[in-house]
Protein backbone atom coordinates (compact mmCIF):
# COMPACT_ATOMS: atom_id res chain seq x y z
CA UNK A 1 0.00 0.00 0.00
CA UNK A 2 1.36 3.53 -0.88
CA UNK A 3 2.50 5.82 2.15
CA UNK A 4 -0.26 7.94 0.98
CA UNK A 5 -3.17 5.86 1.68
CA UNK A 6 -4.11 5.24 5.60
CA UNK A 7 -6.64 2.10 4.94
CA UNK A 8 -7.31 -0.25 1.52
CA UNK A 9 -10.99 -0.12 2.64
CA UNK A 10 -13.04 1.75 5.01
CA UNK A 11 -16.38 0.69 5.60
CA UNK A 12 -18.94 3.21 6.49
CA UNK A 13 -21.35 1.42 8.60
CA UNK A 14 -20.98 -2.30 11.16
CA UNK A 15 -24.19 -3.84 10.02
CA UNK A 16 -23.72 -7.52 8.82
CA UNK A 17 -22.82 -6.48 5.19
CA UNK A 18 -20.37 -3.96 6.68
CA UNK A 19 -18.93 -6.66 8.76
CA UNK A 20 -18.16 -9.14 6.68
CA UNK A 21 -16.63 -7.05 4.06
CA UNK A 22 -14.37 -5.61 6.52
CA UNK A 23 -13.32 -8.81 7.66
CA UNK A 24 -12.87 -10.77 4.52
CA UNK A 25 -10.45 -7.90 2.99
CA UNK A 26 -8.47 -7.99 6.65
CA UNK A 27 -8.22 -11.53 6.24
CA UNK A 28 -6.63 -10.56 2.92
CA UNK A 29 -3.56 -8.83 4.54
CA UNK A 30 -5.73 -5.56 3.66
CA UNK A 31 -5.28 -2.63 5.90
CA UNK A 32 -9.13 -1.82 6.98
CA UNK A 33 -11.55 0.22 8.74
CA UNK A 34 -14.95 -0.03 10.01
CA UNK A 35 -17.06 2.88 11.73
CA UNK A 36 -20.23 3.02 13.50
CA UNK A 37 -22.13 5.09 14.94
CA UNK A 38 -25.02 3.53 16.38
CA UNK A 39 -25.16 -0.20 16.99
CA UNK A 40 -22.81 -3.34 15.93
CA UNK A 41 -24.50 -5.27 13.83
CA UNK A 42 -26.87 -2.96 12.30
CA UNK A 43 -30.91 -3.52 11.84
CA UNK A 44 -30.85 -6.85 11.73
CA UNK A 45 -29.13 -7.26 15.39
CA UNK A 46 -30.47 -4.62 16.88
CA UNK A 47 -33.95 -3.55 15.62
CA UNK A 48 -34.95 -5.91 13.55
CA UNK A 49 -34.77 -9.80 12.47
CA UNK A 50 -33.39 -10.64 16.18
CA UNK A 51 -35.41 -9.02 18.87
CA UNK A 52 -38.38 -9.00 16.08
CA UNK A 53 -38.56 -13.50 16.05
CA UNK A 54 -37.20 -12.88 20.14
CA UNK A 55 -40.86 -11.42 20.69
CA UNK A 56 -42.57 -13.76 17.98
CA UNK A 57 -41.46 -16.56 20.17
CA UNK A 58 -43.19 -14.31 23.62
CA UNK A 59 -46.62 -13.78 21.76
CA UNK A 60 -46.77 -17.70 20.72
CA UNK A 61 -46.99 -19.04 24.47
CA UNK A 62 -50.76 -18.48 24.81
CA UNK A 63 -51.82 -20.43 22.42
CA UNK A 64 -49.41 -23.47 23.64
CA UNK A 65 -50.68 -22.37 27.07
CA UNK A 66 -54.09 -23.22 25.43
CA UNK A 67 -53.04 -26.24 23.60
CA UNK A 68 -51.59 -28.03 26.49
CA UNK A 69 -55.13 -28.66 27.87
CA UNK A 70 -56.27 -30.99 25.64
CA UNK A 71 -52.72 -32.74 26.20
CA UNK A 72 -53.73 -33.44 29.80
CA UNK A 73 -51.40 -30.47 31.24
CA UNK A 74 -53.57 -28.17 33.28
CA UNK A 75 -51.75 -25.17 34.25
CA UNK A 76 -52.89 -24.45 38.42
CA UNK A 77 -53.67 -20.52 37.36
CA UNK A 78 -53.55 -18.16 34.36
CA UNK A 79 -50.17 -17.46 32.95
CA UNK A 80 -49.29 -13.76 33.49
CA UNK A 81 -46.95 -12.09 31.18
CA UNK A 82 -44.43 -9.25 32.26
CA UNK A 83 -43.38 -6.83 29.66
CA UNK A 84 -40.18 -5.52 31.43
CA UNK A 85 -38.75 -8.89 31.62
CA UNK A 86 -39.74 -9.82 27.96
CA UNK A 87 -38.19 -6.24 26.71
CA UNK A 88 -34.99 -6.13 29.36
CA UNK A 89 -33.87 -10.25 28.63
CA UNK A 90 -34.00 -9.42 24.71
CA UNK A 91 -31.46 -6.32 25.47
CA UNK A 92 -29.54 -8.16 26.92
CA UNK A 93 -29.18 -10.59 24.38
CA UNK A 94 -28.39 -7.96 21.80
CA UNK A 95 -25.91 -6.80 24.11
CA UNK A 96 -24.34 -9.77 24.28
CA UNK A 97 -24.45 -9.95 20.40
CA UNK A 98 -22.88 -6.34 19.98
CA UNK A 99 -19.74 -7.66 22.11
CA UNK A 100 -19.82 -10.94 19.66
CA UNK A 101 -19.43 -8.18 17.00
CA UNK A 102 -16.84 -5.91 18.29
CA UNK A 103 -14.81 -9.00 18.91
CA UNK A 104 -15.19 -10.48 15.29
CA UNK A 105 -14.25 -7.20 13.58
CA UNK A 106 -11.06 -6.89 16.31
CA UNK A 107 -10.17 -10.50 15.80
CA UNK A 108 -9.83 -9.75 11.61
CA UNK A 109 -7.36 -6.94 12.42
CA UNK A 110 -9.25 -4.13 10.90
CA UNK A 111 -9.70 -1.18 13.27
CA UNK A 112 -13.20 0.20 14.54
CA UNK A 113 -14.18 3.74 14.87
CA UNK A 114 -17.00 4.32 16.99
CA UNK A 115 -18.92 7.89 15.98
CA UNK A 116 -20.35 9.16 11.98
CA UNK A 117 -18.06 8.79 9.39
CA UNK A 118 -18.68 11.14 6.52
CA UNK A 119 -17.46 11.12 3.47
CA UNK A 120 -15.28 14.25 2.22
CA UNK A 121 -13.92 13.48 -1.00
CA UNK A 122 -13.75 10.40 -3.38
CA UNK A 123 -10.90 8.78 -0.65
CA UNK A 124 -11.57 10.88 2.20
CA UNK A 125 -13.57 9.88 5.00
CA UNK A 126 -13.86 11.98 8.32
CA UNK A 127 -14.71 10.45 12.04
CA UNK A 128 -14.17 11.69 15.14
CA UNK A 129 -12.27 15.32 14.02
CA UNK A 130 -9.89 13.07 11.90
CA UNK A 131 -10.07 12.57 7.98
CA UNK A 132 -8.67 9.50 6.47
CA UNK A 133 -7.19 8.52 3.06
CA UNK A 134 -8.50 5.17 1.89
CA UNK A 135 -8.14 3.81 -1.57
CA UNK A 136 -11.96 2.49 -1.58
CA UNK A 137 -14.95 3.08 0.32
CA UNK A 138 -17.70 1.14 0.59
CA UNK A 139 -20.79 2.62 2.10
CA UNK A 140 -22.91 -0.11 4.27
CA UNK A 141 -25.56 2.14 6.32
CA UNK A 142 -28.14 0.11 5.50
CA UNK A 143 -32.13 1.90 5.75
CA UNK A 144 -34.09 3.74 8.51
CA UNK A 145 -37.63 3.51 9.12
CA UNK A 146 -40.25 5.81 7.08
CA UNK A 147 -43.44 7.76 8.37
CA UNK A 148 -44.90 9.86 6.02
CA UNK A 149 -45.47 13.73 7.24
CA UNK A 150 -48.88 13.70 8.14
CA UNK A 151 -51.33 16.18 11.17
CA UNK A 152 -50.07 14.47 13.80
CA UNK A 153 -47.16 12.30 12.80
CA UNK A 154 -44.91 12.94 14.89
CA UNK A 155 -47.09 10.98 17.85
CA UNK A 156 -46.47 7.68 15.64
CA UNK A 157 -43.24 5.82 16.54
CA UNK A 158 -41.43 3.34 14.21
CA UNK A 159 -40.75 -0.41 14.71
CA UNK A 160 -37.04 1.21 15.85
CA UNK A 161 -39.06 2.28 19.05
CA UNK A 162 -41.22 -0.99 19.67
CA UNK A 163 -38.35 -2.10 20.99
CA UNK A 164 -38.04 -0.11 24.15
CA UNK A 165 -41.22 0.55 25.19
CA UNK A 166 -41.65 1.50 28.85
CA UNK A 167 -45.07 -0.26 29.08
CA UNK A 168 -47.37 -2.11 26.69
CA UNK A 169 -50.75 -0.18 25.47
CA UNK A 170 -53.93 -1.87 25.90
CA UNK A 171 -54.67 -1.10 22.58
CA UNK A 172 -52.59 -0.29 19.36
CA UNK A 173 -52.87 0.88 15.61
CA UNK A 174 -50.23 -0.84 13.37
CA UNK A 175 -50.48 1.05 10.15
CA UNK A 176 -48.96 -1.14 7.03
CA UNK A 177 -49.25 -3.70 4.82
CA UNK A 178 -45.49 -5.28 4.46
CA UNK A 179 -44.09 -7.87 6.83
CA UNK A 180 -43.08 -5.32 9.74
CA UNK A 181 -46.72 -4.08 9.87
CA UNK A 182 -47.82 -8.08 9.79
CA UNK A 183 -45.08 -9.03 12.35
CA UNK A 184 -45.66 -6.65 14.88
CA UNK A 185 -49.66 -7.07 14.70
CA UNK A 186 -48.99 -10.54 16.11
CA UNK A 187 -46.56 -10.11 18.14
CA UNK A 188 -48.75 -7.06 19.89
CA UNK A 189 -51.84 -9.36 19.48
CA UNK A 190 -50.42 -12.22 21.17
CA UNK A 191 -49.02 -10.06 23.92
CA UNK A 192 -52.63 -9.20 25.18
CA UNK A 193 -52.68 -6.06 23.19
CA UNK A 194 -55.82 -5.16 21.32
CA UNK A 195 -54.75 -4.90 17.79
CA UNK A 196 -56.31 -2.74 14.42
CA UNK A 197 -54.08 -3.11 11.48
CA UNK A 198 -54.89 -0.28 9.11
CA UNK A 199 -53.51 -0.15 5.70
CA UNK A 200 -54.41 1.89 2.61
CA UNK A 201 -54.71 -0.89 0.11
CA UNK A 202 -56.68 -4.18 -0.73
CA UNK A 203 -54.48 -6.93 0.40
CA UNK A 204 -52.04 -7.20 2.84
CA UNK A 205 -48.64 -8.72 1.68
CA UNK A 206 -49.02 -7.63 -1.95
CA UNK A 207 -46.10 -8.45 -3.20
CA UNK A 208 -46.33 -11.87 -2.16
CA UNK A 209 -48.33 -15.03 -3.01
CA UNK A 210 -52.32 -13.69 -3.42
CA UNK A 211 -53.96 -17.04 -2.25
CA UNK A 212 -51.03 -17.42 0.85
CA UNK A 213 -51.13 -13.79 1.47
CA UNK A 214 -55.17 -14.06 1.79
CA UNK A 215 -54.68 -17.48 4.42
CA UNK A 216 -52.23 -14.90 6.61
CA UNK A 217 -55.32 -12.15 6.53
CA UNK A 218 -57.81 -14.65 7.81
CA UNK A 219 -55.40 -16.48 10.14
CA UNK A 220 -54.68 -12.92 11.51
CA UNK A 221 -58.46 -12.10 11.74
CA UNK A 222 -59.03 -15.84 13.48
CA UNK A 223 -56.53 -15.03 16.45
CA UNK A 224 -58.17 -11.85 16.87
CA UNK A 225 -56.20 -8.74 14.97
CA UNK A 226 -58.85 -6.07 13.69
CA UNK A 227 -58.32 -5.55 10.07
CA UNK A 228 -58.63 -2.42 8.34
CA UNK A 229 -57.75 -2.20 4.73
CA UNK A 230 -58.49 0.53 2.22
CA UNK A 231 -58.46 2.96 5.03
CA UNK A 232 -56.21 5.65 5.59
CA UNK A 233 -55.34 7.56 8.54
CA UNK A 234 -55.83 11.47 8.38
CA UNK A 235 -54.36 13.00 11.36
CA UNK A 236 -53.22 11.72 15.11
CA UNK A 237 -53.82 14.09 17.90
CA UNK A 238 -53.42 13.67 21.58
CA UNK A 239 -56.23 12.53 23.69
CA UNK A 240 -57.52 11.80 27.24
CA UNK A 241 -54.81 9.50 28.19
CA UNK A 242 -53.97 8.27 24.14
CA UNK A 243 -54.18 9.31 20.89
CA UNK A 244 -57.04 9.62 18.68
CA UNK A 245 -56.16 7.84 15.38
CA UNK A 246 -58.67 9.98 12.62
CA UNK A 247 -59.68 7.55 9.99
CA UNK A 248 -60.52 8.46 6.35
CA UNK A 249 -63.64 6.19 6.27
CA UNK A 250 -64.47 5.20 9.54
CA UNK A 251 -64.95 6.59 12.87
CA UNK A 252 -62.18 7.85 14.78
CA UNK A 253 -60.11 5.61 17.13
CA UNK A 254 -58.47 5.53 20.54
CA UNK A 255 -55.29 3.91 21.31
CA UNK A 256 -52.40 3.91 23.49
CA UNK A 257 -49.84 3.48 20.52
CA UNK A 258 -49.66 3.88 16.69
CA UNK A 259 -46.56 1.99 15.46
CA UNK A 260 -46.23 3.34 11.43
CA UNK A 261 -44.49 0.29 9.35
CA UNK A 262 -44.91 1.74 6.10
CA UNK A 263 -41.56 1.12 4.84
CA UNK A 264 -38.04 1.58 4.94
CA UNK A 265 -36.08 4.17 3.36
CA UNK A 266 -31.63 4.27 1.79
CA UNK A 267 -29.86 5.71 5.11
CA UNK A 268 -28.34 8.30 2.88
CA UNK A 269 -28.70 11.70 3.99
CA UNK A 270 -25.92 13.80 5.15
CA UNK A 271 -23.44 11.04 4.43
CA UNK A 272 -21.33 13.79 2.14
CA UNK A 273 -22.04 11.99 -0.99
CA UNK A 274 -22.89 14.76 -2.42
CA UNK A 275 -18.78 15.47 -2.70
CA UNK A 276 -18.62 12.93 -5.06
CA UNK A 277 -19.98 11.61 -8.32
CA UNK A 278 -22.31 8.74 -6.15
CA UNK A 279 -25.83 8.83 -7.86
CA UNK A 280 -28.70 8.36 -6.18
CA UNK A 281 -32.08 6.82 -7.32
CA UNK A 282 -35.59 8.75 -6.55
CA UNK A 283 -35.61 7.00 -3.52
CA UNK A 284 -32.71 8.35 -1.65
CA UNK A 285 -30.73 4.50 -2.69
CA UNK A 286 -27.86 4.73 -3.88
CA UNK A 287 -27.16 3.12 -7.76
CA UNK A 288 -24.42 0.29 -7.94
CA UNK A 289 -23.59 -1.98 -11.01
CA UNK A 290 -23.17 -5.89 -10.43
CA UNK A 291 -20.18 -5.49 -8.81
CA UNK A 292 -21.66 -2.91 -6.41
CA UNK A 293 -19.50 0.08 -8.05
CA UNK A 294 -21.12 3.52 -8.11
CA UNK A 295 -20.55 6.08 -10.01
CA UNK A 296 -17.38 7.35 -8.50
CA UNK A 297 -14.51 4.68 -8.88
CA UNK A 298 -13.13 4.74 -5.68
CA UNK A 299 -16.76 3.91 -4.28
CA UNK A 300 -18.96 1.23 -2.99
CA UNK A 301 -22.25 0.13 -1.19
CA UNK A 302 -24.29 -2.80 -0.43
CA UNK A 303 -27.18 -4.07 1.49
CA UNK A 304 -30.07 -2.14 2.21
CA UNK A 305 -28.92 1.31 1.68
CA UNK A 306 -28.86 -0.09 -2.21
CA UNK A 307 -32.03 -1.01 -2.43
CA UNK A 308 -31.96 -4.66 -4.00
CA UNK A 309 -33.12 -7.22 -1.54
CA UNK A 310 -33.70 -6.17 2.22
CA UNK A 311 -32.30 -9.20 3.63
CA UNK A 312 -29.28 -9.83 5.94
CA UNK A 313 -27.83 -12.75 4.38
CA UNK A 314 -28.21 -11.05 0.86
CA UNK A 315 -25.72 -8.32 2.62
CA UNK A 316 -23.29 -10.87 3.48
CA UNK A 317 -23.44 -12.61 -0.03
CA UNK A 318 -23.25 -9.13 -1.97
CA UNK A 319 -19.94 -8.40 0.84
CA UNK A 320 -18.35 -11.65 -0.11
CA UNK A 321 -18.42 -10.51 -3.79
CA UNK A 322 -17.68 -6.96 -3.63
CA UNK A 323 -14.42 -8.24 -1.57
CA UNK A 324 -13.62 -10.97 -4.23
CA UNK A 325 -14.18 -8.21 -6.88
CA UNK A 326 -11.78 -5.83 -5.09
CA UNK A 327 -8.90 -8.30 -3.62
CA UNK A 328 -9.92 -11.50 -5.09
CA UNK A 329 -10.18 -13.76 -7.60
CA UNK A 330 -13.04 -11.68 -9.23
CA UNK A 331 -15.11 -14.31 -10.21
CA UNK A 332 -17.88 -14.47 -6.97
CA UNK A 333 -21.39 -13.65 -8.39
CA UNK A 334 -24.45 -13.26 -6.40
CA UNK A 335 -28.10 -14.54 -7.86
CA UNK A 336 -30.84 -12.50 -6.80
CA UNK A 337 -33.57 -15.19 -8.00
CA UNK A 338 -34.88 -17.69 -5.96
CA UNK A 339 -34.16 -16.36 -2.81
CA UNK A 340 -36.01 -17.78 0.06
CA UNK A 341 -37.23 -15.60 2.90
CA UNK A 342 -39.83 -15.74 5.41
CA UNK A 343 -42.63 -13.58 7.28
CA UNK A 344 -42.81 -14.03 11.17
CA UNK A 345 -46.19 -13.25 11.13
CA UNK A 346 -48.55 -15.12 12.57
CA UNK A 347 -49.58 -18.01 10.81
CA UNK A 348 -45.80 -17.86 9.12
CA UNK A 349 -45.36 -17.46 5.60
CA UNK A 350 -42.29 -19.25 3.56
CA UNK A 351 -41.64 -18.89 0.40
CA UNK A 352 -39.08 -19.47 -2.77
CA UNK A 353 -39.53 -18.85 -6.23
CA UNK A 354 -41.92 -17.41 -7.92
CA UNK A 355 -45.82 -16.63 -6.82
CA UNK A 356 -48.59 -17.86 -9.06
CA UNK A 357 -48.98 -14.47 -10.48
CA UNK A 358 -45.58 -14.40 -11.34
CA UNK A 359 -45.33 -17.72 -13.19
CA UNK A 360 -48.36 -17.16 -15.38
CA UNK A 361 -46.80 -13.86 -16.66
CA UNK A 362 -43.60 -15.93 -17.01
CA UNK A 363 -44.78 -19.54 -18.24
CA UNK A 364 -47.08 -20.34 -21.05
CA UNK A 365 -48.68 -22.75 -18.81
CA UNK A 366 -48.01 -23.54 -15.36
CA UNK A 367 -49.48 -26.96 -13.11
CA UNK A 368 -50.55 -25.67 -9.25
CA UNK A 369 -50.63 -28.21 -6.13
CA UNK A 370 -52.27 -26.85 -2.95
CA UNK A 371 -52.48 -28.68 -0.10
CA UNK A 372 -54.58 -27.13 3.14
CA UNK A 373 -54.93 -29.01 6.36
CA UNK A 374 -55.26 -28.92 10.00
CA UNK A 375 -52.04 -29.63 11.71
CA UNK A 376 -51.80 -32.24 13.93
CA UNK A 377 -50.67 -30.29 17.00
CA UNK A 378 -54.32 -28.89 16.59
CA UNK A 379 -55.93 -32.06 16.54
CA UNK A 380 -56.05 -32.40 20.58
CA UNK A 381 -55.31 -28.35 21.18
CA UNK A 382 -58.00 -27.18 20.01
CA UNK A 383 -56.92 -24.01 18.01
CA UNK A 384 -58.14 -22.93 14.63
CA UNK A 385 -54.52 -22.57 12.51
CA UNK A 386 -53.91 -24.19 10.01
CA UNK A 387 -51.63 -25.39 7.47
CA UNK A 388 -51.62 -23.95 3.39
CA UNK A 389 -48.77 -25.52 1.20
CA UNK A 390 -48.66 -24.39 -2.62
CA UNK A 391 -45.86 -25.99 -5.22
CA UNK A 392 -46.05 -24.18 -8.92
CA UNK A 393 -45.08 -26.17 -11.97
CA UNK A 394 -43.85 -24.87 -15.11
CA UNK A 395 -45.33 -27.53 -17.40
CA UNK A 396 -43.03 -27.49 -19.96
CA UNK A 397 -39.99 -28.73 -18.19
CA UNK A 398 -41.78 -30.61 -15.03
CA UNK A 399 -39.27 -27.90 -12.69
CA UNK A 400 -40.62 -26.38 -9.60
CA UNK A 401 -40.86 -22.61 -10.15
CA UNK A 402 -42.71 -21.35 -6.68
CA UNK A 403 -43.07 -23.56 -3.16
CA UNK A 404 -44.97 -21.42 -0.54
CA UNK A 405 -46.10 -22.63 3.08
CA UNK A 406 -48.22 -20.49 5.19
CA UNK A 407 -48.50 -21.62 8.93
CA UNK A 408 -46.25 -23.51 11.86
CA UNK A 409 -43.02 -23.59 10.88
CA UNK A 410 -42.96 -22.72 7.57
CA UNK A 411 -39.54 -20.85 7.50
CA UNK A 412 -37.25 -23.72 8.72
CA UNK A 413 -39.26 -26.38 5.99
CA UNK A 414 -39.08 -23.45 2.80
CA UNK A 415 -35.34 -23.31 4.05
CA UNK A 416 -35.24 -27.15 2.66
CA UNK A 417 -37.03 -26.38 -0.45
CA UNK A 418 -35.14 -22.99 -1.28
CA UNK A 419 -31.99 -25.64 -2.18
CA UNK A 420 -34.05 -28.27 -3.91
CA UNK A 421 -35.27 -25.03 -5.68
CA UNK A 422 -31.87 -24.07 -6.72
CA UNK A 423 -30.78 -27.24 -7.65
CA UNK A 424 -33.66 -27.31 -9.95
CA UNK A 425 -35.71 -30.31 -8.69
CA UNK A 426 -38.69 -31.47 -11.39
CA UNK A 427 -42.43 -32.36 -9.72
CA UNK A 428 -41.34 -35.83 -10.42
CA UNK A 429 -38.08 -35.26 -7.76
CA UNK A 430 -40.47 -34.22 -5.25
CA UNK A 431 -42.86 -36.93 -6.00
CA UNK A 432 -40.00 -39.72 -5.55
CA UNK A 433 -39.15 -38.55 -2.17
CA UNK A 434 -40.34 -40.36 0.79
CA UNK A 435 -42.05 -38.21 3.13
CA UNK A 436 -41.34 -38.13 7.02
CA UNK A 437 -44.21 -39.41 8.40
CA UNK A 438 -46.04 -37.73 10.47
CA UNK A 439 -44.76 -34.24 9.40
CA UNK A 440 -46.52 -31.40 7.68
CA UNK A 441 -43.78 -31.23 5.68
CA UNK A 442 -44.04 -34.51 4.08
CA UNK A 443 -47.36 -32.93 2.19
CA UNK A 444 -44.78 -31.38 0.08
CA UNK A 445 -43.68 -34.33 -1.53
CA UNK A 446 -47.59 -36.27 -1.58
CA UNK A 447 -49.07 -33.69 -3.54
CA UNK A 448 -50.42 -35.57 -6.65
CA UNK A 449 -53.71 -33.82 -7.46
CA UNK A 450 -53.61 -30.91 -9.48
CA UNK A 451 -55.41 -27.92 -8.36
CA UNK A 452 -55.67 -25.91 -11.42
């Protein structure tokens, strides 16, 4: 490295992306930085996918309360639940993972600023009162929760805030349609909370599945969360001990909390990009080509704050390329189709490939299997979930194009199918596979009946 540069890489932002970039070019012999200002580990650790499945897991004990009647456990009086404890364990545990952080970026050698680095120049980057000479930067500050201005906005909070709560409401608006809006309705629901989930459109979960996305509405409605869709809310004000949520077609509502989950936005803003030639898209995101170069050379950024795929282990995969594109062999690609995720709603949704919708505006003709049962937990516990599984067939070729699961465990099974997926398994792969009996998941390879 020439005298004149102080780092081969500084990373603007420790969220898992940011991470793992830093510390595959250190384990390169590269000299590297990392700066924070916030959190280690970013969203995901802190005020998202971790705490978020942490209080999933809190909100699911009263219906196995429930259930383990009718498995001849009788419970001597009624559970109590104690938000403190919930709210102060989970800290703790993200505390713990912050330290797992700190250690993995000191173990790889690269060195960790903690305040806002900002970038002043095409290789500059200040933090802290100093300014630094890198040969590359790569921006990694991920996206920041959106409310729209609005009489009375500023009275919503954001999921950053469900977090830390001092006390849980009685009763709560959730305004949204995406998966934040659907995983904190259940979450609040199941907590004792009184839930109304208001969003402005038809369905909920519209850019998923229609027919799985419609089994998560009435699942939601069947374990009590008030639905309101094509509403919209008009103002917030402050009322006797709450807020008054004013709706556009209804009339007005009380609560103790209105948690806005409308979306996500490019942290961008007073970054200092604007002393460079870094584009930006209409969203505030900021434009990369396949190799995650912007539009200054000396430039780049992944995960979130780019807009592709809000997922954590997309970050990591899009890091592990960028650093094989900058110190490696060059040859790491990243494939943004058939990507399985998951919704921690409640019933779950998991899903790879493609959604029926999808496949009939990409196949000429398409074979769907849809199985929908009861699961057996339910049998002797009494609850109303239940199970939807959906496999889409592109007719020509016999491969499976879609697999979708709404209800109990549905992310760890799609997990399974996302590599059969990418393998490219045929309908007549699945069909020679011997189920595990009894499992839900064995309906997955049973399915013999053609829906439509």
């Amino acid at each position: 490295m020439s005298e004149s540069f102080d780092y081969d890489l500084f990373v603007i932002g420790a969220g898992s992306g940011g991470v793992r970039a830093a510390r595959m070019a250190a384990s390169k012999g590269k000299k590297v930085a990392v700066a924070e200002e916030r959190y280690l580990g970013g969203t995901c650790v802190n005020v998202g996918c971790v705490p978020k499945k942490l209080f999933v897991y809190a909100s699911q004990f009263p219906e196995s309360f429930h259930a383990s009647a009718g498995f001849g456990w009788t419970v001597p009086q009624a559970p109590t639940f104690d938000w403190p404890t919930l709210r102060d364990n989970k800290t703790a545990e993200i505390v713990r993972l912050n330290g797992i952080y700190n250690s993995l970026i000191d173990n790889s050698g690269a060195d960790l600023f903690d305040g806002r680095a900002t970038i002043a120049g095409p290789q500059l980057v200040s933090v802290n009162g100093q300014t630094y000479r890198t040969r590359s930067i790569l921006v990694a500050t991920g996206g920041w929760p959106y409310i729209p201005e609005f009489p009375g906005s500023e009275l919503a909070i954001s999921s950053n805030e469900m977090f830390f709560l001092d006390e849980l409401p009685e009763k709560a608006v959730v305004v949204g349609g995406g998966y934040i809006a659907v995983e904190f309705a259940g979450i609040l629901n199941g907590l004792g909370v009184e839930t109304h989930l208001v969003y402005r459109g038809p369905h909920l979960l519209k850019s998923f599945d229609r027919q799985m996305s419609d089994k998560i509405q009435q699942g939601m409605i069947d374990k009590g969360v008030h639905i309101h869709l094509n509403t919209e809310i008009s103002q917030i004000v402050q009322a006797d001990g709450g807020l008054s949520v004013g709706l556009d077609n209804q009339a007005d509502m009380t609560a103790g909390l209105v948690l806005y989950a409308t979306g996500r936005v490019a942290n961008t803003a007073n970054l200092g990009l604007e002393t460079t030639n870094v584009a930006l898209a209409n969203n505030g995101a900021i434009v990369v080509d396949e190799h995650f170069a912007t539009a200054e050379p000396s430039i780049y950024a992944l995960g979130d704050v780019i807009d592709r795929i809000q997922l954590t282990p997309v970050a990591i995969q899009e890091a592990m390329v960028l650093v094989d594109h900058l110190f490696g062999e060059a040859v790491a690609e990243i494939d943004y189709k058939g990507i399985p995720t998951a919704v921690f709603c409640q019933p779950e949704l998991g899903t790879v490939g493609l959604s029926e919708e999808q496949a009939r505006a990409e196949y000429e003709d398409i074979d769907v299997y849809v199985s929908d049962f009861k699961p057996m937990m339910q049998t002797l516990g009494g609850g109303s979930d239940r199970i939807t599984m959906k496999l889409i067939v592109d007719s020509a070729t016999d491969r499976v194009v879609g697999c979708h699961m709404v209800g109990e465990h549905a992310a760890e099974v799609i997990q399974g199918m996302g590599i059969a997926l990418k393998a490219g398994a045929t309908k007549a792969h699945f069909d020679a596979t011997v189920g595990i009996h009894p499992s839900a998941a064995e309906e997955f390879v049973t399915m013999r009946d053609k829906s439509r």
